[in-house]
Protein backbone atom coordinates (compact mmCIF):
# COMPACT_ATOMS: atom_id res chain seq x y z
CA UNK A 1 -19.44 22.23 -20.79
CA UNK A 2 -18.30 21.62 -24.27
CA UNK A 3 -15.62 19.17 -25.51
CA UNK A 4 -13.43 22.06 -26.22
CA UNK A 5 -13.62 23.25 -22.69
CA UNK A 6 -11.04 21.05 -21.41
CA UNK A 7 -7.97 18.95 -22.32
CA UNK A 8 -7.80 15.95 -23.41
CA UNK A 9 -5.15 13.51 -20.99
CA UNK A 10 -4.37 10.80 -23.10
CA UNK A 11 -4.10 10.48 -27.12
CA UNK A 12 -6.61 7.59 -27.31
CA UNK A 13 -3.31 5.08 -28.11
CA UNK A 14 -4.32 1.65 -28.61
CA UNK A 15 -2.22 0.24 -25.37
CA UNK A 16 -4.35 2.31 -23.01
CA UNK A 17 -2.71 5.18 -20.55
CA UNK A 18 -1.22 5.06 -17.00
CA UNK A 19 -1.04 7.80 -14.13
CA UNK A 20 2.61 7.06 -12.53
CA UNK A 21 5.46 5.26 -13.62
CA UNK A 22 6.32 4.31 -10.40
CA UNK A 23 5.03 4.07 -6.60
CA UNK A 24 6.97 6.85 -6.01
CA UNK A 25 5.81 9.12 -8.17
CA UNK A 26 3.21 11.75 -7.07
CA UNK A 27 -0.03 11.93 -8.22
CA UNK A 28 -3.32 13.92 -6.98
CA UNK A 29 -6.67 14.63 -8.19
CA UNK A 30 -9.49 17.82 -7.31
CA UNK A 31 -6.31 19.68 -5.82
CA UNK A 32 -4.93 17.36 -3.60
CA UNK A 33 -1.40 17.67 -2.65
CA UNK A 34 0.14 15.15 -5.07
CA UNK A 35 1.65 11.87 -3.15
CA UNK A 36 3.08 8.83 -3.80
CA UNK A 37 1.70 5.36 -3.23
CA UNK A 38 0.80 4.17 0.08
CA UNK A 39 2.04 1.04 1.46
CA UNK A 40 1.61 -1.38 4.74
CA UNK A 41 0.34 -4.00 6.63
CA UNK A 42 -3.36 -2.65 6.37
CA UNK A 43 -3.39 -3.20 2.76
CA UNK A 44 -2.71 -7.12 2.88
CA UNK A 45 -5.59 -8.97 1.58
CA UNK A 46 -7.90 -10.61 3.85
CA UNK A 47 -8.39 -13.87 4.32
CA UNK A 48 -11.77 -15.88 4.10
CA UNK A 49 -13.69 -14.89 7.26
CA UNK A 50 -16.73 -17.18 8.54
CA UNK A 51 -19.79 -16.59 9.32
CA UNK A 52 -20.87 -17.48 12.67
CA UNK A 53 -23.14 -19.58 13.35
CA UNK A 54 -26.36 -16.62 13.94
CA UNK A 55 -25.72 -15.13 10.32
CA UNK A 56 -23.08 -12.76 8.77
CA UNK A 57 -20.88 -11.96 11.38
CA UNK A 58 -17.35 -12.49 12.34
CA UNK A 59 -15.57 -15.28 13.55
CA UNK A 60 -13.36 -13.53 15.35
CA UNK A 61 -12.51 -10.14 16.89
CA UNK A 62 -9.24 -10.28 14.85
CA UNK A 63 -11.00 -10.92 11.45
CA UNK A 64 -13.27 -7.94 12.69
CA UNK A 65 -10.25 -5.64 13.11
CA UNK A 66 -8.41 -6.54 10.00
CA UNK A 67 -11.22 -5.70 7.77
CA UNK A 68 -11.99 -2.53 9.70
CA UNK A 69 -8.03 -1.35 9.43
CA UNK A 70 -8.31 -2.27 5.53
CA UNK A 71 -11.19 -0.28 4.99
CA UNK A 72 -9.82 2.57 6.93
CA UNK A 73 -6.68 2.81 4.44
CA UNK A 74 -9.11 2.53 1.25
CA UNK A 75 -10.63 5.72 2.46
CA UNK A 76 -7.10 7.32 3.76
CA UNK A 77 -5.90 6.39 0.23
CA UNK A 78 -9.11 7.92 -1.48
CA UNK A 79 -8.96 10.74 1.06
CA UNK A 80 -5.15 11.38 0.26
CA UNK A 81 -5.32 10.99 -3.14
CA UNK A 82 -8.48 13.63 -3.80
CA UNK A 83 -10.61 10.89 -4.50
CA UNK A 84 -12.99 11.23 -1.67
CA UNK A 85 -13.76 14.14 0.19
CA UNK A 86 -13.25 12.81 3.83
CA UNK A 87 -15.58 14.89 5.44
């Protein structure tokens, strides 16, 4: 494909560019239905999570389940957003 085969988003200014001036703005990529920003609980940063004792495991079922649920939303934002296939 040659550079004249597709458009150009930004004009290369010096501050850089931005995708949504707000989290409620809708934005999607590869033809995904546009959407705005997700938001919850799932998203909150973990917190430092020992190791047990045997190796690189968790310390607790809870610390288990938090990083699963934030994971999860990563992908449903990806997924949403037309970032990542999903299948």
């Amino acid at each position: 494909m040659a550079a004249q085969d597709y458009e150009q988003v930004t004009y290369n200014g010096p501050a850089g560019a931005q995708m949504g001036k707000s989290s409620t703005e809708k934005i999607g990529f590869w033809g995904a239905t546009p959407g705005t920003q997700r938001s919850g609980g799932s998203q909150a940063a973990l917190t430092l999570i020992t190791a047990t004792i045997s190796g690189y495991g968790y310390s607790t079922a809870s610390a288990f389940d938090k990083s699963a649920a934030l994971i999860n939303e990563m992908r449903a934002v990806l997924v949403a957003a037309g970032l990542m296939a999903g299948a």
